[in-house]
N, C-alpha and C. Protein backbone atom coordinates (compact mmCIF):
# COMPACT_ATOMS: atom_id res chain seq x y z
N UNK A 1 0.83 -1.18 0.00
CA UNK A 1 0.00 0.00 0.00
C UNK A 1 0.87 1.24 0.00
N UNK A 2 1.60 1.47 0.84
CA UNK A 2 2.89 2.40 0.93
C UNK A 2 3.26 2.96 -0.17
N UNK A 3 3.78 1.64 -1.32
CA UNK A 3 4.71 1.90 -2.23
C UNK A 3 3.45 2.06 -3.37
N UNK A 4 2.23 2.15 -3.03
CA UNK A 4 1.41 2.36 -4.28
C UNK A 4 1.51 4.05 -4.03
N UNK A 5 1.10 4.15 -2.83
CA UNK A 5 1.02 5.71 -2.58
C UNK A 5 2.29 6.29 -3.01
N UNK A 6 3.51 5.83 -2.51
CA UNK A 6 4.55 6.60 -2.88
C UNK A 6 4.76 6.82 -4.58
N UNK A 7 4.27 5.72 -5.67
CA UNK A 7 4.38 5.87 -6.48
C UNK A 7 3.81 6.78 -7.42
N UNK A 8 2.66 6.96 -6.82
CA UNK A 8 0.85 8.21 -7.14
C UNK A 8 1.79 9.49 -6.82
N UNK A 9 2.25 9.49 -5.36
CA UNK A 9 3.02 10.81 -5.38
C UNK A 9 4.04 11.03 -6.59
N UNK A 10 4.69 10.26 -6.50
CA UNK A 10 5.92 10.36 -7.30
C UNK A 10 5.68 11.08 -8.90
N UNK A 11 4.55 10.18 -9.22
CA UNK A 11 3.84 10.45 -10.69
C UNK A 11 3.14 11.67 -10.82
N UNK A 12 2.59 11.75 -9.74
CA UNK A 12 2.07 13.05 -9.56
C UNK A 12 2.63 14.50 -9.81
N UNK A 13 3.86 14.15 -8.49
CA UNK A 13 4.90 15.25 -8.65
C UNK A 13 5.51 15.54 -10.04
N UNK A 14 5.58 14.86 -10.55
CA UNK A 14 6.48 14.37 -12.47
C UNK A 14 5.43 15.43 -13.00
N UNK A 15 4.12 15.43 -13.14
CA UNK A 15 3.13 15.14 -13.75
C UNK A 15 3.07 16.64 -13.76
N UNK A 16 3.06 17.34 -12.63
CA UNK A 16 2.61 18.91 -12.41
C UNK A 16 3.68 19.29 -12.65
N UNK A 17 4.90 19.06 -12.58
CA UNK A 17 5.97 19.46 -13.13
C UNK A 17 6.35 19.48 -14.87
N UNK A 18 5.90 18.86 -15.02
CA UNK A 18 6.53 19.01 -16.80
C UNK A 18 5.43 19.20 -17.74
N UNK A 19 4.72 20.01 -17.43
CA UNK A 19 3.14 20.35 -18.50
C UNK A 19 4.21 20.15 -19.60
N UNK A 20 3.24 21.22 -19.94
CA UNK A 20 3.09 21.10 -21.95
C UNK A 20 2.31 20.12 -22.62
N UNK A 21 2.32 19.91 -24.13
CA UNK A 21 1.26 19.24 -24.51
C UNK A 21 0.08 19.94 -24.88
N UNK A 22 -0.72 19.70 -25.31
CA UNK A 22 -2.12 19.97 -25.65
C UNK A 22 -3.01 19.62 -25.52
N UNK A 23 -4.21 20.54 -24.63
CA UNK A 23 -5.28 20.06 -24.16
C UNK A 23 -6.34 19.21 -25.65
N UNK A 24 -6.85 18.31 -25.16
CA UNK A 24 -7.89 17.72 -25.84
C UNK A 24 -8.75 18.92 -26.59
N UNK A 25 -9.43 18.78 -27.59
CA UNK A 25 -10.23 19.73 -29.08
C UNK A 25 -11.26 20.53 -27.93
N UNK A 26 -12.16 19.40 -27.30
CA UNK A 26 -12.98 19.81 -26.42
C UNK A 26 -13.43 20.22 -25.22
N UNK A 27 -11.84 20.73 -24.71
CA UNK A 27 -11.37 20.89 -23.80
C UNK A 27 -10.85 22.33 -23.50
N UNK A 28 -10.58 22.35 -25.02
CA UNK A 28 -9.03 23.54 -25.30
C UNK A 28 -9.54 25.07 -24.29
N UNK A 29 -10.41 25.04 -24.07
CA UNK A 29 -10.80 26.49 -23.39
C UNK A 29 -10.77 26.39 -21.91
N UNK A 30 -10.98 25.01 -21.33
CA UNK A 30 -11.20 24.81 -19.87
C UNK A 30 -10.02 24.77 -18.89
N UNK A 31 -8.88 24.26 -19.85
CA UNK A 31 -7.46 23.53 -18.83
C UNK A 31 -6.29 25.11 -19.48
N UNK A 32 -5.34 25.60 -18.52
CA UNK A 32 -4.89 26.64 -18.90
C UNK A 32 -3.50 25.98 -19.00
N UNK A 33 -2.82 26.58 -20.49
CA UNK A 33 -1.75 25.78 -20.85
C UNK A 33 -0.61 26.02 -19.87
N UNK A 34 0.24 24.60 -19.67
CA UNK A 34 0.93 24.93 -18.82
C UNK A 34 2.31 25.57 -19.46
N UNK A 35 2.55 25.20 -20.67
CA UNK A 35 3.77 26.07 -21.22
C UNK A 35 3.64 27.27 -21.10
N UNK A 36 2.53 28.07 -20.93
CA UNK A 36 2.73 29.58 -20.53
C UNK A 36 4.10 30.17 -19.73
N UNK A 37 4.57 29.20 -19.01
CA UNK A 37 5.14 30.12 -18.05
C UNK A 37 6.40 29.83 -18.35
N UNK A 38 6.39 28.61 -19.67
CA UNK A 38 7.94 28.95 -20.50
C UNK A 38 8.16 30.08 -21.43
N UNK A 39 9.10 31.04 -21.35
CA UNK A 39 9.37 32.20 -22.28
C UNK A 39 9.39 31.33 -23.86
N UNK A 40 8.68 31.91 -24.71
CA UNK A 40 8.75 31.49 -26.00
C UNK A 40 9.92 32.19 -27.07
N UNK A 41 10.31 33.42 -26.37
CA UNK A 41 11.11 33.47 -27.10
C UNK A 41 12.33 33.89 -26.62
N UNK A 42 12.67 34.39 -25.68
CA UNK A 42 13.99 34.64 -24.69
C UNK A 42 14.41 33.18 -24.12
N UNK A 43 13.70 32.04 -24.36
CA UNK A 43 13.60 31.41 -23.61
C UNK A 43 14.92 30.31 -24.02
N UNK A 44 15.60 30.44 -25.24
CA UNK A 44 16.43 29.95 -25.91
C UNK A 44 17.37 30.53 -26.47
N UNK A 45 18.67 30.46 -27.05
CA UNK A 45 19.39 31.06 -27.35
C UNK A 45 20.01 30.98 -29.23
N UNK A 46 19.53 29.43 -29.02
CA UNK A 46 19.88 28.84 -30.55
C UNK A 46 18.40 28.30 -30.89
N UNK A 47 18.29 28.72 -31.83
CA UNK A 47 17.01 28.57 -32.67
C UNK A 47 16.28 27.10 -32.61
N UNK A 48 17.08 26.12 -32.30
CA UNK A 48 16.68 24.60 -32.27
C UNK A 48 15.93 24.09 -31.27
N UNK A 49 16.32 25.80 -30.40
CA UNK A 49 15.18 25.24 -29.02
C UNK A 49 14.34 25.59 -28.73
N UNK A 50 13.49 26.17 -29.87
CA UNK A 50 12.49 26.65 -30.03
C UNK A 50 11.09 25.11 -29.49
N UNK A 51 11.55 24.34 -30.33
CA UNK A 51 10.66 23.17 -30.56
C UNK A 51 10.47 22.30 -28.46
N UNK A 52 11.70 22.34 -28.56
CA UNK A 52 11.69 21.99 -26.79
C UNK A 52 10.83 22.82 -25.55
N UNK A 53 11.04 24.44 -26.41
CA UNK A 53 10.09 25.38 -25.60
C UNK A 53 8.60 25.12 -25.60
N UNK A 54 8.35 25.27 -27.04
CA UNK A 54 7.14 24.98 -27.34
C UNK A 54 6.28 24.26 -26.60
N UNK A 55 7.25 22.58 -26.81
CA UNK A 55 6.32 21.32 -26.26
C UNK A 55 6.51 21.67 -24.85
N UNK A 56 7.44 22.22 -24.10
CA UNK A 56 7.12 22.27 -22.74
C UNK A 56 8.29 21.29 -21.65
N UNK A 57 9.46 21.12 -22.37
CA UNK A 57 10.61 20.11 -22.14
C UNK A 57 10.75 20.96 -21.02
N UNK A 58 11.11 22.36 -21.22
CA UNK A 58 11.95 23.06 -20.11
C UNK A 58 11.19 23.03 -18.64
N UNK A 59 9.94 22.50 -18.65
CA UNK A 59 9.64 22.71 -17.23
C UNK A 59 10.28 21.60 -16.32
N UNK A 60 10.86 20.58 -16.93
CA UNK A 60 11.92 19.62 -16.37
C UNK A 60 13.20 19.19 -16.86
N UNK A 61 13.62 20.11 -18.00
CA UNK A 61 15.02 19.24 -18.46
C UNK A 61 15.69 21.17 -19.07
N UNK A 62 16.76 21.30 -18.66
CA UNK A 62 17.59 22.03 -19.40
C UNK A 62 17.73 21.17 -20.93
N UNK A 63 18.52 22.47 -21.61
CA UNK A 63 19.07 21.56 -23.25
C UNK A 63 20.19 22.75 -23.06
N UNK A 64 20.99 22.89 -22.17
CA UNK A 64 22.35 23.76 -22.09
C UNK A 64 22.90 24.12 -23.56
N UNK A 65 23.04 23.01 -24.37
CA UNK A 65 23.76 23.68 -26.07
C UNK A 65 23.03 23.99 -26.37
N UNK A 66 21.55 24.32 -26.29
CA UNK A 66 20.49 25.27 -27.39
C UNK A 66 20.70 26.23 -26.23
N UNK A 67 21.04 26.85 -25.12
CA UNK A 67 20.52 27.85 -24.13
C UNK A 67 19.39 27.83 -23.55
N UNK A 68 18.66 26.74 -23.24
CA UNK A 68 17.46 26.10 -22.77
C UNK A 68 17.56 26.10 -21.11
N UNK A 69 17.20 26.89 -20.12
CA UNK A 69 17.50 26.72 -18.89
C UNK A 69 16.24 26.15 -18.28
N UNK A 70 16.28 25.03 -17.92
CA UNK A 70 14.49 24.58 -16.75
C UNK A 70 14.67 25.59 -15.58
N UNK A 71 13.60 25.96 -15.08
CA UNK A 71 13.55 26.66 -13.48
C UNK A 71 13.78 25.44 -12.67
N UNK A 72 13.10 24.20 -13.15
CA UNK A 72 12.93 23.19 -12.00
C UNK A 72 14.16 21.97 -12.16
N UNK A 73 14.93 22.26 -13.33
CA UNK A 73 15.72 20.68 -13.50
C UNK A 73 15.65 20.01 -12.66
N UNK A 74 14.50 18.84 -12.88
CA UNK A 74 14.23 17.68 -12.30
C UNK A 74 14.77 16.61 -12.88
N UNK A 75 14.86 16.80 -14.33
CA UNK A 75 15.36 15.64 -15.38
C UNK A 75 16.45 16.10 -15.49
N UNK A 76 17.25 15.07 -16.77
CA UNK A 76 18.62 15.69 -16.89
C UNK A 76 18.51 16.40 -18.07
N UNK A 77 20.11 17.22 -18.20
CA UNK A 77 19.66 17.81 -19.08
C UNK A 77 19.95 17.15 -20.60
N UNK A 78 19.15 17.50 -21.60
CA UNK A 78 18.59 16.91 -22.89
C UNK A 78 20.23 16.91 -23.75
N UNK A 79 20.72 18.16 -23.35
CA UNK A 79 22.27 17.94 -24.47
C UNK A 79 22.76 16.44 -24.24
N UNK A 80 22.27 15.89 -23.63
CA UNK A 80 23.02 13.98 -23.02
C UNK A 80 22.21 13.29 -23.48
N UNK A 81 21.15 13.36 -24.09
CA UNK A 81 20.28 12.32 -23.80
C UNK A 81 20.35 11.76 -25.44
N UNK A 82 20.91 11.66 -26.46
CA UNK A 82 21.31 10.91 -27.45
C UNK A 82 22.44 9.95 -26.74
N UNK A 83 23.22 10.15 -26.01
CA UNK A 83 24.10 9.12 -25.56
C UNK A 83 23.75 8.55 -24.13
N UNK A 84 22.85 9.70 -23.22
CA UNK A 84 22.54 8.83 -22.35
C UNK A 84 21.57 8.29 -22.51
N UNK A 85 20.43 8.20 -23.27
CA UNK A 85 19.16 7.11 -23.09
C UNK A 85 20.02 5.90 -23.51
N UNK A 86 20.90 5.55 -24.79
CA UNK A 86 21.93 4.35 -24.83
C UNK A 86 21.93 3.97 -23.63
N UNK A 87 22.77 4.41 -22.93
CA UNK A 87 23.22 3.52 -21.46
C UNK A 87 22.61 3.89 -20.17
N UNK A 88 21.70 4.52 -20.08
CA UNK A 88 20.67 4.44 -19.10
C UNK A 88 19.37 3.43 -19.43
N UNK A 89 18.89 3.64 -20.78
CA UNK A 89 17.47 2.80 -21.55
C UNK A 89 17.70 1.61 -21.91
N UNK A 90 18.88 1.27 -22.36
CA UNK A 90 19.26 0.30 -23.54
C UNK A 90 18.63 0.16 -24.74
N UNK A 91 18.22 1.75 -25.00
CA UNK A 91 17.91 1.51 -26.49
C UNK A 91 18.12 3.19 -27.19
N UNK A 92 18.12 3.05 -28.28
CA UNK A 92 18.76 3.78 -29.24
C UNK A 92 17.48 5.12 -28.99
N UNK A 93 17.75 6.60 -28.87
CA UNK A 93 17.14 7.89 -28.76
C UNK A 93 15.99 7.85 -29.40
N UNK A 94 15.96 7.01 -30.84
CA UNK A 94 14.08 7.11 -31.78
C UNK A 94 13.39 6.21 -31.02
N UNK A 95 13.82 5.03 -31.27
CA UNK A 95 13.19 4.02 -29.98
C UNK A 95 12.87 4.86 -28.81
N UNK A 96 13.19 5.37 -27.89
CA UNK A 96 12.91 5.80 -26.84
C UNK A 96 11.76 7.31 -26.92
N UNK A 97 11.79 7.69 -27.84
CA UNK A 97 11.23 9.05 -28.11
C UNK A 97 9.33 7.75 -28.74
N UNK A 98 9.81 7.12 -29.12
CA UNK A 98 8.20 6.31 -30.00
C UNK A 98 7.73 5.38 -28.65
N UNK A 99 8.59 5.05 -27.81
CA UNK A 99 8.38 4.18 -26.92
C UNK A 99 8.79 4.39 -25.57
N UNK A 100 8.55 5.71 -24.83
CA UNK A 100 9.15 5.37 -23.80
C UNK A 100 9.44 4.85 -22.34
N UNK A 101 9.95 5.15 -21.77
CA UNK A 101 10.05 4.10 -20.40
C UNK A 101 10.17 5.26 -19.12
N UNK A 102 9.35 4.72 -18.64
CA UNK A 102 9.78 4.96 -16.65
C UNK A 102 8.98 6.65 -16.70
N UNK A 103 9.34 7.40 -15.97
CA UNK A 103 8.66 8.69 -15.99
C UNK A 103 8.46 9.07 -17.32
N UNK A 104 9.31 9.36 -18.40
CA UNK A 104 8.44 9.61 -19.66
C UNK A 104 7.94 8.70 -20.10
N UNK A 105 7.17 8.24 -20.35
CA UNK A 105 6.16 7.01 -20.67
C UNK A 105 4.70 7.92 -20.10
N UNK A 106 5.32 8.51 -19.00
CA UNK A 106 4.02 8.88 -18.67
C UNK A 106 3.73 10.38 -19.30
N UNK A 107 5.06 10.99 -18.95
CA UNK A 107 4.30 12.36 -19.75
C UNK A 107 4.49 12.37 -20.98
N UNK A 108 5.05 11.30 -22.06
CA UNK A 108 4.61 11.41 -23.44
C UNK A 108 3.60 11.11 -24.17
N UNK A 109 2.74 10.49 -22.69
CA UNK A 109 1.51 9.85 -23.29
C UNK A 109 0.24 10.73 -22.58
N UNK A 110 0.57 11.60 -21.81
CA UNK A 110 -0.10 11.93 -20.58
C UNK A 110 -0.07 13.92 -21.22
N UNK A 111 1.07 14.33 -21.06
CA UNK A 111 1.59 15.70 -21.00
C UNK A 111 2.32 15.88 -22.30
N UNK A 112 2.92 15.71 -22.67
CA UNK A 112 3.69 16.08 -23.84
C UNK A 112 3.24 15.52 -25.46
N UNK A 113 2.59 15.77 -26.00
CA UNK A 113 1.81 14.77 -27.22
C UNK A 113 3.09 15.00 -28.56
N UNK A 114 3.92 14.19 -28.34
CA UNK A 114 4.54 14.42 -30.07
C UNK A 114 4.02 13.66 -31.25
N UNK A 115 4.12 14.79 -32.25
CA UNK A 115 4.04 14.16 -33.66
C UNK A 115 4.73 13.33 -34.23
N UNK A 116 4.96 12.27 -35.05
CA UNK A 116 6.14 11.84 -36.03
C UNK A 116 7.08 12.61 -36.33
N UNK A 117 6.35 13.71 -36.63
CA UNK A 117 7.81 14.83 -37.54
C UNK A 117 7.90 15.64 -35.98
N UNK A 118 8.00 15.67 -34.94
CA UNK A 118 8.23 16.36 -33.81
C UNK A 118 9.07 15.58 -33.25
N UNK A 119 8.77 14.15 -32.91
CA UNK A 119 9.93 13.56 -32.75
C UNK A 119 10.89 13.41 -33.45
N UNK A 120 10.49 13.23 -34.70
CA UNK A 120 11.72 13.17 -35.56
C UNK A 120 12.36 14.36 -35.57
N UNK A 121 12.16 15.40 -35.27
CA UNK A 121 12.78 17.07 -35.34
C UNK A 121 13.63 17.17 -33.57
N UNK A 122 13.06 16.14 -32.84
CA UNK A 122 14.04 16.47 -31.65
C UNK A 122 14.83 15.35 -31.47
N UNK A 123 14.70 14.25 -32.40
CA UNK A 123 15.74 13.05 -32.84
C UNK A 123 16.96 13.43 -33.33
N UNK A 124 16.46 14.78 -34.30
CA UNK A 124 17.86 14.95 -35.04
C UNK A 124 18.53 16.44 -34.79
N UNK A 125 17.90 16.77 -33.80
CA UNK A 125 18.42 18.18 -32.96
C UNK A 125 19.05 17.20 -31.94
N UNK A 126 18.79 16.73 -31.20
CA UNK A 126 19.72 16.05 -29.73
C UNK A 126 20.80 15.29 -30.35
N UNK A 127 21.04 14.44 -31.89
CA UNK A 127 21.82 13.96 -32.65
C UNK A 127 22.90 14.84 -32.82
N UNK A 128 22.62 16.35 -33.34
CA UNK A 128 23.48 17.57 -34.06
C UNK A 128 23.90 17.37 -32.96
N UNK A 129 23.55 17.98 -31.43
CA UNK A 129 24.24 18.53 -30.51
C UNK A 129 24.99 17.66 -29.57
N UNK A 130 24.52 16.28 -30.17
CA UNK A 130 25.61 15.32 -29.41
C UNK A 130 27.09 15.39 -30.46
N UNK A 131 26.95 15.55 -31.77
CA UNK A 131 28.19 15.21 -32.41
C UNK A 131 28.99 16.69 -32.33
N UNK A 132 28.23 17.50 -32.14
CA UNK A 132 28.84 18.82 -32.37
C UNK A 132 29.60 19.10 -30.42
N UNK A 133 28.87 18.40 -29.84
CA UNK A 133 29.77 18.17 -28.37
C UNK A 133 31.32 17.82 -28.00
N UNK A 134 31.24 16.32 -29.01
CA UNK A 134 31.89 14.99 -29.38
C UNK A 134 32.93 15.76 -30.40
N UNK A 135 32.17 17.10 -31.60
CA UNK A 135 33.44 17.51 -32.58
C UNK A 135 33.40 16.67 -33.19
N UNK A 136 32.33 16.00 -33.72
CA UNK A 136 32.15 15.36 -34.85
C UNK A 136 31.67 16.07 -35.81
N UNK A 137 31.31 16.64 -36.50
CA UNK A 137 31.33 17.88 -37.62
C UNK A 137 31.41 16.71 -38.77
N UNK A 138 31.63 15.72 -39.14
CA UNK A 138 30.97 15.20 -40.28
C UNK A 138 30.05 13.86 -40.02
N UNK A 139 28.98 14.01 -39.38
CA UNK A 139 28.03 12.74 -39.42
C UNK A 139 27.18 13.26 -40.25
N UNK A 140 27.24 12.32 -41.34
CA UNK A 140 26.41 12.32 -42.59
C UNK A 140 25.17 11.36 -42.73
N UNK A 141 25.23 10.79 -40.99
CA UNK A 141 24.09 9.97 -41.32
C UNK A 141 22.58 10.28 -41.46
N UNK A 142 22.01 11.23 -41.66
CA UNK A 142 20.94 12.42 -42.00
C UNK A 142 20.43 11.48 -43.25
């Protein structure tokens, strides 16, 4: 019983923490968006992090190489997460973005709604900024 409760909290806490997303068609007037209180446009420094603002990443994850700062960094931050979902997930960044696990699982299905081409647009932004970290400057795998 304990560990059900602790888990409701836990999810909970995740849950009010990382809005974004989009309210349901029939809805859209009742629930007040929670990305509001991410800057849309100061809120980044390099243009790529526009898309992270948008969906509402920053209310739990910095993206430090776009200039992406969370108020709350609860998560880690996103410049890692092409090499760390590898060895934290055991599976490759698209996999994990179509399928994911453990707290996002919940807010990608819950809070954060991506498109095909949205994931695929923060597949190959967290890709750039892992090789451009690394000083890889020619991955042609695009």
């Amino acid at each position: 019983m304990a560990t059900r409760l602790l888990a409701a909290a836990t999810a909970a806490l995740f849950l009010s923490a990382c809005g974004g997303g989009d309210a349901p068609p029939d809805q859209a007037g009742s629930q007040p968006d929670a990305r509001a209180s991410v800057p849309a446009g100061p809120g980044f420094t390099d243009p790529r992090g526009e898309i992270f603002v948008v969906k509402g990443c920053p209310q739990c994850h910095s993206i430090s190489a776009l200039g992406v700062k969370s108020p709350a960094e609860v998560g880690p931050d996103l410049t890692l997460a092409y090499e760390d979902v590898q060895t934290r997930f055991n599976m490759e960044l698209d996999d994990f973005l179509e399928n994911p696990t453990g707290t996002m699982a919940v807010v990608l299905s819950a809070q954060i709604q991506l498109s095909p081409a949205e994931r695929d647009s923060i597949h190959d932004i967290l890709e750039d900024i892992h090789h451009e970290a690394v000083g890889d400057h020619d991955n042609d795998d695009d």
